[in-house]
Protein backbone atom coordinates (compact mmCIF):
# COMPACT_ATOMS: atom_id res chain seq x y z
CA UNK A 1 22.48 -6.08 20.34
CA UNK A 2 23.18 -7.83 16.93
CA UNK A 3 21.15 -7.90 13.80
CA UNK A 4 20.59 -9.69 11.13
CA UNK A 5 18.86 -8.41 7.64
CA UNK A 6 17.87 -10.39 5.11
CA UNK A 7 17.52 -8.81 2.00
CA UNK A 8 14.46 -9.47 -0.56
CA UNK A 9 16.64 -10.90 -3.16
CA UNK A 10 18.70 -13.23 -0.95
CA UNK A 11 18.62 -15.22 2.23
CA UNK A 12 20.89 -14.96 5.34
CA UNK A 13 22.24 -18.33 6.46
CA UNK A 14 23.97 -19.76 9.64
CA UNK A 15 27.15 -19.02 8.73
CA UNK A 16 26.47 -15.02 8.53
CA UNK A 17 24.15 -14.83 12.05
CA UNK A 18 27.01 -16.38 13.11
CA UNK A 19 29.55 -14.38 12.01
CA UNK A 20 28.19 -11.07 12.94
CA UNK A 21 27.59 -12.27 16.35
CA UNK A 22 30.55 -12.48 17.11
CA UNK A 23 31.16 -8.30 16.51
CA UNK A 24 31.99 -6.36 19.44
CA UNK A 25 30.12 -2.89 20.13
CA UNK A 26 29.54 -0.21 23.08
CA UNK A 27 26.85 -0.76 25.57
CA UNK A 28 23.67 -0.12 23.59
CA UNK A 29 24.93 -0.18 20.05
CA UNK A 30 23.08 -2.43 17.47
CA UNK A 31 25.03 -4.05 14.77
CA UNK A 32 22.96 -4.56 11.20
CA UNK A 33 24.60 -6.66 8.13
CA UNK A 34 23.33 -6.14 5.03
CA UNK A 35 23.80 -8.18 1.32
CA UNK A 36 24.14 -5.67 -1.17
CA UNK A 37 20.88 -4.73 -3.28
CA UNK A 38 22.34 -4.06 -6.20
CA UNK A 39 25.68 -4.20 -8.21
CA UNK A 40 27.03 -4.21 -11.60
CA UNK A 41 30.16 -2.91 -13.59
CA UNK A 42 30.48 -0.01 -15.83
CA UNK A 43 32.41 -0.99 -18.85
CA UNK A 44 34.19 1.91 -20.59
CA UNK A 45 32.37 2.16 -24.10
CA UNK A 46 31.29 4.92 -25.53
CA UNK A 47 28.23 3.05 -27.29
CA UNK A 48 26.72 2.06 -23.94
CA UNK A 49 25.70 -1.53 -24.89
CA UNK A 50 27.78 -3.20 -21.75
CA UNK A 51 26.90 -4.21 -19.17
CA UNK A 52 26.78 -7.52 -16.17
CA UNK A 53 23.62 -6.43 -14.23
CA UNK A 54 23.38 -10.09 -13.48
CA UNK A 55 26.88 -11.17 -13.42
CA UNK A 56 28.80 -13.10 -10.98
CA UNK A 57 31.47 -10.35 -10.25
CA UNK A 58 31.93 -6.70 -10.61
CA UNK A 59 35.01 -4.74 -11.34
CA UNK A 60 37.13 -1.78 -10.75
CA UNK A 61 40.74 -0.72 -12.55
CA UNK A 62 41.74 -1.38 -15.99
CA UNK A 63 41.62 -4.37 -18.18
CA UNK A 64 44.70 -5.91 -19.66
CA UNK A 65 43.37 -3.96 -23.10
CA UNK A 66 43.04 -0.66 -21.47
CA UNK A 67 39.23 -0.58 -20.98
CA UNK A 68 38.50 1.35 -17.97
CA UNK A 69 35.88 -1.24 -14.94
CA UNK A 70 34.22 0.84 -12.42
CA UNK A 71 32.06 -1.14 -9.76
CA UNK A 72 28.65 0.10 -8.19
CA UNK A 73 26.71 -1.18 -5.23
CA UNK A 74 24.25 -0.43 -3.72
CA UNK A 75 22.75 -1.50 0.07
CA UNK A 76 19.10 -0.95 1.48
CA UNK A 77 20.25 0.85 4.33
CA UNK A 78 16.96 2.36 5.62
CA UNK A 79 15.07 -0.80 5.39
CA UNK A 80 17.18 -2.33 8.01
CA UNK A 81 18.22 0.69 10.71
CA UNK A 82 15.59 2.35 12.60
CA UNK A 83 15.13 5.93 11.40
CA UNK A 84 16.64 8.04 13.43
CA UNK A 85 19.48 6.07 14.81
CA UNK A 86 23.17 7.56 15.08
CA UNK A 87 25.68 5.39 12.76
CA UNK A 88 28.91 4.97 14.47
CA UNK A 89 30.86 3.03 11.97
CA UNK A 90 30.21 1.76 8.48
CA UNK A 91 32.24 -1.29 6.89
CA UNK A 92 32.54 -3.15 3.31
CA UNK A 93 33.52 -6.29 2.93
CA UNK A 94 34.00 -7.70 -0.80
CA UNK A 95 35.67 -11.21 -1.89
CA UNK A 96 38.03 -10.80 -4.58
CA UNK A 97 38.51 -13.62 -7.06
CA UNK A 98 39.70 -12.15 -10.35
CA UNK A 99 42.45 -9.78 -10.36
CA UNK A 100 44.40 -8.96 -13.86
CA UNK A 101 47.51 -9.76 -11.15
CA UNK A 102 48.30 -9.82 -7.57
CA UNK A 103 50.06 -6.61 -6.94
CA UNK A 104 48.54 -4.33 -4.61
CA UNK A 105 46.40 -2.03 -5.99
CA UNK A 106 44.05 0.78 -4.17
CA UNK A 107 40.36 0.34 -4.69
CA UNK A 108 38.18 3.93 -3.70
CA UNK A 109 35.15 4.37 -2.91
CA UNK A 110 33.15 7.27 -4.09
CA UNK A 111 29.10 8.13 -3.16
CA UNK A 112 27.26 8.28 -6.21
CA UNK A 113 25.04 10.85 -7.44
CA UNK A 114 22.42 9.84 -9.68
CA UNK A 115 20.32 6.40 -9.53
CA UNK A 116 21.24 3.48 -11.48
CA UNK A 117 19.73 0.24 -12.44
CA UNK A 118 20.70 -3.32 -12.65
CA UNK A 119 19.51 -5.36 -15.66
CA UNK A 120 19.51 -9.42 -16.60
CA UNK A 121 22.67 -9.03 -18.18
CA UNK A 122 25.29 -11.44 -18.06
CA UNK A 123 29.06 -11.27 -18.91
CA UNK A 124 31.00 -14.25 -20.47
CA UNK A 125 31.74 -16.70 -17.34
CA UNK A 126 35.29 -17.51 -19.66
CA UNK A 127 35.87 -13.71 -19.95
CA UNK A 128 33.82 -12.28 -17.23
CA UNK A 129 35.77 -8.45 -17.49
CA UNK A 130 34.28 -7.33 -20.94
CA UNK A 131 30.72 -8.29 -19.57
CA UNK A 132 27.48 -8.91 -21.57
CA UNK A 133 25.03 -6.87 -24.27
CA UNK A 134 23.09 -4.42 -22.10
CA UNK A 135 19.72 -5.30 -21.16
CA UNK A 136 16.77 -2.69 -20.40
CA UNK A 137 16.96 -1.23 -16.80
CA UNK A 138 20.75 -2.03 -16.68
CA UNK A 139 23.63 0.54 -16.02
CA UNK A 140 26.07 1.12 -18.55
CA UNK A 141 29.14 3.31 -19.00
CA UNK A 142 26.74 5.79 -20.71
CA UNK A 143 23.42 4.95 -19.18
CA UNK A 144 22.13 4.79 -15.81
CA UNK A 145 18.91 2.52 -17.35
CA UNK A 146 19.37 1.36 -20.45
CA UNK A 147 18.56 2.52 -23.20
CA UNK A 148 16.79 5.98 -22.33
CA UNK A 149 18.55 7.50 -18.95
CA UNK A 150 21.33 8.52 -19.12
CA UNK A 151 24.36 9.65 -16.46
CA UNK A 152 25.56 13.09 -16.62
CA UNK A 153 29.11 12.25 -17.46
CA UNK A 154 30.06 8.90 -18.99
CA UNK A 155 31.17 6.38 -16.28
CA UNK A 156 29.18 7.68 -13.59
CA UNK A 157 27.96 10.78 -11.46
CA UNK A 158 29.69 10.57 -8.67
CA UNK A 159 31.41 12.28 -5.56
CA UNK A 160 34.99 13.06 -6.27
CA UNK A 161 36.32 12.89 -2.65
CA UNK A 162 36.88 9.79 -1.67
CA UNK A 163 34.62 7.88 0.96
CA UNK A 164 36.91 4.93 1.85
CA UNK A 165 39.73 2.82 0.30
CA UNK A 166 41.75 -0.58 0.57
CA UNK A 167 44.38 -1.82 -1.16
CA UNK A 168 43.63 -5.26 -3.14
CA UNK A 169 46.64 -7.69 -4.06
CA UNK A 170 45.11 -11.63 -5.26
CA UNK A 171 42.16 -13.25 -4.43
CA UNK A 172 40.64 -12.85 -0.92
CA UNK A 173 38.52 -11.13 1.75
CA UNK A 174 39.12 -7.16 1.82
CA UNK A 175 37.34 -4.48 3.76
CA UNK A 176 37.04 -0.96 3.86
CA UNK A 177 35.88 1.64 6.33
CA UNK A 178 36.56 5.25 7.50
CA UNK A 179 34.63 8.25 9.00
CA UNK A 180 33.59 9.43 5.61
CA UNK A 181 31.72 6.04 4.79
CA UNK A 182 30.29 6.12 8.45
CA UNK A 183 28.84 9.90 7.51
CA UNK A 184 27.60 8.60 3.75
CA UNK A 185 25.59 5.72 5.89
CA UNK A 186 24.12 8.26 8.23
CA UNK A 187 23.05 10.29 4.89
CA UNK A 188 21.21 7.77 3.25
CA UNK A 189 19.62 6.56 6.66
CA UNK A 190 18.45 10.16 7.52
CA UNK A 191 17.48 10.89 3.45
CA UNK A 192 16.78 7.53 1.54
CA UNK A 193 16.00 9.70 -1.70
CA UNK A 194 19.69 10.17 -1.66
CA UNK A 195 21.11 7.03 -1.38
CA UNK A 196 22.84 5.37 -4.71
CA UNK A 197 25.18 3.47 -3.15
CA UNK A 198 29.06 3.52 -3.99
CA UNK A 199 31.25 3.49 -6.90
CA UNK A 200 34.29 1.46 -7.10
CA UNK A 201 37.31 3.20 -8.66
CA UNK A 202 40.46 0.89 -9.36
CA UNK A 203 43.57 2.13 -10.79
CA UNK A 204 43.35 4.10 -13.74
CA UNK A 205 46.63 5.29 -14.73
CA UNK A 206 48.03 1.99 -16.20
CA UNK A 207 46.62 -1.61 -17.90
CA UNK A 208 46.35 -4.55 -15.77
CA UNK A 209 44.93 -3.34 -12.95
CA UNK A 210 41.84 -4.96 -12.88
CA UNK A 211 40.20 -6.42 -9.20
CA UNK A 212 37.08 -8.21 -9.80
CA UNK A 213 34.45 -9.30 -6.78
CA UNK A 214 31.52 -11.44 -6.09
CA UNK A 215 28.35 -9.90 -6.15
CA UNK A 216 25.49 -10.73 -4.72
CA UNK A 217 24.54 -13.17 -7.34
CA UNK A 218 26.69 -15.61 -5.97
CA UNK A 219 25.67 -18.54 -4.53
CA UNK A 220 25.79 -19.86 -0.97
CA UNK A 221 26.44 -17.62 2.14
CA UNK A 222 29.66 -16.21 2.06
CA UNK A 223 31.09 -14.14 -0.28
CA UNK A 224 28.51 -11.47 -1.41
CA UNK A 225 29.20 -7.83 -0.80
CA UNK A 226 28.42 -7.52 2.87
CA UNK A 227 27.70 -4.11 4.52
CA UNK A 228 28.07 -4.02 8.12
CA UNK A 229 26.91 -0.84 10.21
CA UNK A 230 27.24 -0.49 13.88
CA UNK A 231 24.89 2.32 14.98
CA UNK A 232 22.95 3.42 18.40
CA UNK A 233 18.70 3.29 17.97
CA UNK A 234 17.31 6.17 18.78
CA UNK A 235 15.28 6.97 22.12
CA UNK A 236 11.57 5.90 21.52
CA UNK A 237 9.21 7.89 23.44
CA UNK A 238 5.64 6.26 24.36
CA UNK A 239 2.15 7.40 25.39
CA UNK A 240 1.89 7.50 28.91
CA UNK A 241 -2.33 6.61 29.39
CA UNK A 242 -4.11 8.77 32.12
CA UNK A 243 -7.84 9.69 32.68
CA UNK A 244 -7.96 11.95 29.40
CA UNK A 245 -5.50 10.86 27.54
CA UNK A 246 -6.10 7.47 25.01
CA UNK A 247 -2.72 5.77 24.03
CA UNK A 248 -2.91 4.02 20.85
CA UNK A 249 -0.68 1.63 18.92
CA UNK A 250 1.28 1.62 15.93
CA UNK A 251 3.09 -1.63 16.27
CA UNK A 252 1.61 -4.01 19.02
CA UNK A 253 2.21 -2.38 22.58
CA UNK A 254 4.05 0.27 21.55
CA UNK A 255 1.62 3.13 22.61
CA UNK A 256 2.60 5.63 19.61
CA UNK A 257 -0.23 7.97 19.45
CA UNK A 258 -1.07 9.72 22.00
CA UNK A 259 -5.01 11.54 21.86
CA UNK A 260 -6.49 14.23 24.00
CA UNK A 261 -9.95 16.15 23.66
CA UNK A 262 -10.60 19.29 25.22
CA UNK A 263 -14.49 19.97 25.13
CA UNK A 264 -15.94 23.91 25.95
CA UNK A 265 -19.59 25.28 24.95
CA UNK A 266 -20.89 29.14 25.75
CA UNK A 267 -24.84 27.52 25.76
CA UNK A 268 -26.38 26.84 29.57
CA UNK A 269 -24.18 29.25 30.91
CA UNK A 270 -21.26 28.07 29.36
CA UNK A 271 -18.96 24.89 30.50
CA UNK A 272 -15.45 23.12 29.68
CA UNK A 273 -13.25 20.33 30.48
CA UNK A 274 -10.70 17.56 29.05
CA UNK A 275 -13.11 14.63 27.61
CA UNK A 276 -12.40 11.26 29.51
CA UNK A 277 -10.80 8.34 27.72
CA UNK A 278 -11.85 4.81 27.27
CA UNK A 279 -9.15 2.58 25.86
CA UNK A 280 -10.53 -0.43 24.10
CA UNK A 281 -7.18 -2.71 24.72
CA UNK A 282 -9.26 -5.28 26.89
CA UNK A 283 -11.30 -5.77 24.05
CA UNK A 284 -8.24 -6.51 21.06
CA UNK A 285 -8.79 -2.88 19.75
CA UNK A 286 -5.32 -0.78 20.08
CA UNK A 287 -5.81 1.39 17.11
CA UNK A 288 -8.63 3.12 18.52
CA UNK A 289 -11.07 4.07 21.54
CA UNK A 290 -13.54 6.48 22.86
CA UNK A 291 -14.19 9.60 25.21
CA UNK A 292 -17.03 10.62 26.87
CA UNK A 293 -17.59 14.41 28.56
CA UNK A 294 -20.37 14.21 30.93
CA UNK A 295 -20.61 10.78 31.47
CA UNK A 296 -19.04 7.21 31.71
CA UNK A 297 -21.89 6.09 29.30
CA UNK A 298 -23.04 8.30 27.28
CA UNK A 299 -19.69 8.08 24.96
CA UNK A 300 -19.17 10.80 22.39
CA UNK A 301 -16.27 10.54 19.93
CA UNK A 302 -15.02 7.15 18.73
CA UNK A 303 -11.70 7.62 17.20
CA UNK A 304 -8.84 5.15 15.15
CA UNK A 305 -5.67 6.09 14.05
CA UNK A 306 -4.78 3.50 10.88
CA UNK A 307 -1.03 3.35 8.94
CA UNK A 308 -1.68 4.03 5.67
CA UNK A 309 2.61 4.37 5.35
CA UNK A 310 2.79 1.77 2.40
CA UNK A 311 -0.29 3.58 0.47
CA UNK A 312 0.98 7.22 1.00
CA UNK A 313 3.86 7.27 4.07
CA UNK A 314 1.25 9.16 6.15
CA UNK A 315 -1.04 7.42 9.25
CA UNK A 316 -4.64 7.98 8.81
CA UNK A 317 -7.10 8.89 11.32
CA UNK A 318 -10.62 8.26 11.58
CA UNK A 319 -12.92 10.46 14.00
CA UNK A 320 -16.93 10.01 14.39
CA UNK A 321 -18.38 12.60 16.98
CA UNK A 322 -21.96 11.74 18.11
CA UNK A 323 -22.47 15.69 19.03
CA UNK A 324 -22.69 19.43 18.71
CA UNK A 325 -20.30 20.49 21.47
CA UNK A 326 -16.98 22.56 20.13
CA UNK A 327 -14.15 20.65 20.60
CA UNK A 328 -10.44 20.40 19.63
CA UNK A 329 -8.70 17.03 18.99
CA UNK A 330 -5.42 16.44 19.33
CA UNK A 331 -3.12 13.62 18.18
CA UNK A 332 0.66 13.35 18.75
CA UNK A 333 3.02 10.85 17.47
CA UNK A 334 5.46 10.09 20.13
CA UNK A 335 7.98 9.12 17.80
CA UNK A 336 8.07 11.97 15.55
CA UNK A 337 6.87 14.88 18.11
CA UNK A 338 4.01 15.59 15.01
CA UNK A 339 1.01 16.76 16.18
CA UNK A 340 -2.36 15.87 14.23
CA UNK A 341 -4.59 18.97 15.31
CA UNK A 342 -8.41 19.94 14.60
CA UNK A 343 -11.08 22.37 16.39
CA UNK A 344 -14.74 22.02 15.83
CA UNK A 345 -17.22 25.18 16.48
CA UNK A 346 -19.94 25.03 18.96
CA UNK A 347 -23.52 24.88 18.10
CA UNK A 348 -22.90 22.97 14.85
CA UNK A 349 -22.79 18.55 14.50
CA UNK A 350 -19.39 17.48 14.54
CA UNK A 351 -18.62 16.02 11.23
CA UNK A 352 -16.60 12.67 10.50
CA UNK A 353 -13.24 13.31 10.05
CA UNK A 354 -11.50 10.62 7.24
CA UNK A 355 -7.61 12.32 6.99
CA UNK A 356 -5.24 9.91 5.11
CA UNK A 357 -2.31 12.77 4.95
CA UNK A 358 -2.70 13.46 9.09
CA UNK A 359 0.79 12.48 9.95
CA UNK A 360 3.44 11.54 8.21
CA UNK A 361 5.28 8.17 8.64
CA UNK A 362 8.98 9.46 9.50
């Protein structure tokens, strides 16, 4: 299966969808393009006042002065893959339109370290490869948001081994991809507090080296950086409803949560049993239902399990018991093998149960 993301900042057209269609992958692989995030240019200067945060190309190598470029960019990569898919191959694609000439020259890629921002800054469009004054929030050779963060090292914190790299001659399409970048994807996917993105690093050893790209401020279609990862979704497990146990959604139909009661009281010479569920589907409710323990209508617990994972990335759930026998509740997210558990004495009224941290999201 192929997918298409569109990013927040830009829109897909017909020309992509149709593009990444047409990639080939193994029996049940997914294929995800993204449009770069972010991406901006370091410009070597020791003041920290340069900057393109909202240019029209980023660069990597020297300038015909000297100056050292290095590119960064940044994708949204766990906002588009399903947490806890397997990445089996990871691809860049940048346009090239400025170079300082068209001899071939290697382009690296290198996983950054540290955060970074991009600004509203703008480089000259008549001499885009000295960019623009720094703007607050942008990334400069000295700052990672200007004016008050700062990188560790001047020109970026980044990994020194080498992710992926291409050789660039004039202006056209390049890619790049390896193993490496395929493992950096899988990173970021599995811990999104660790994803900055790349840095590009040009040729550094001589002038006139320069490679400039689009970024994603460019208009139209075509052209912006493009991330392409082919991965394999992971294995979903769902609720399987029975007589005591109450499936409940996440998503429509998809029969996350799975809840169980087990009921057991010492008084009248002492009984026990699973509590019987009563789904509420037929009536629109999905989130939440009801069991009963000694009969069909005299219900006892009504119970909802709500996703609070854009207030606090935990689901929430809500429990009312309408008695005084000791019971343990027990919620499991399929998905995550979590388990959401409480036990209530005998003897004493069941109190409601409002638990915004009960499970987390991922």
């Amino acid at each position: 299966m192929v997918r298409s993301f569109v990013s927040s900042r830009l829109l897909f057209g017909a020309v992509l969808v149709t593009a990444t269609s047409c990639l080939a992958a193994p029996v049940g692989a997914e294929v995800v393009s993204l449009k770069s995030a972010r991406d901006t240019t370091l410009y070597e200067n020791l003041a920290g006042t340069s900057s393109n945060g909202g240019g029209l190309f980023f660069f990597a190598g020297r300038n015909d002065n000297g100056g050292v470029r290095r590119g960064l960019v940044y994708f949204d990569v766990s906002g588009a893959i399903p947490h806890g898919s397997t990445v089996t191959a990871a691809t860049l694609s940048l346009s090239a339109f400025y170079t300082s000439d068209d001899t071939p020259r290697s382009v690296e890629l290198h996983r950054l370290l540290n955060a970074w921002g991009e600004g509203a800054s703008t480089d000259n469009p008549g001499d885009p490869g000295n960019g623009g004054n720094a703007t607050e929030g942008d990334a400069t050779w000295v700052h990672t948001f200007y004016p008050t963060r700062v990188w560790n090292t001047p020109g970026g914190d980044f990994d020194i081994s080498i992710s992926g790299a291409a050789d660039v001659a004039g202006r056209g399409d390049y890619s790049w991809t390896s193993t490496r970048m395929r493992d950096d994807v899988q990173r970021w996917l599995d811990d999104p507090t660790s994803n900055f993105g790349w840095l590009l690093r040009g040729e550094e050893s001589a002038p006139s080296t320069s490679k400039g790209f689009f970024t994603h401020e460019r208009a139209g279609d075509t052209g912006q950086p493009l991330l392409t990862v082919e991965f394999t979704p992971p294995v979903i497990e769902r609720c399987v409803p029975d007589p005591t146990t109450l499936c409940l959604d996440d998503a429509p139909g998809d029969q996350r949560f799975a809840v169980r009661i087990h009921f057991a009281s010492d008084r009248n010479g002492a009984f026990a049993g699973d509590a019987q569920a009563v789904a509420l589907g037929d009536h629109g409710i999905s989130h939440g239902g009801l069991f009963w323990f000694f009969s069909a209508d005299n219900p006892e617990v009504l119970i909802k399990v709500l996703d609070g994972c854009t207030s606090n990335q935990h689901f929430w759930v809500y429990f009312s018991a309408a008695t005084d026998v000791g019971l343990t509740l027990d919620v499991l997210d399929e998905h995550t093998g979590q388990h959401y558990q409480r036990t209530f004495p005998d003897g004493v009224a069941v109190p409601v149960v409002q638990q915004v941290d009960a499970l987390p999201c991922s």
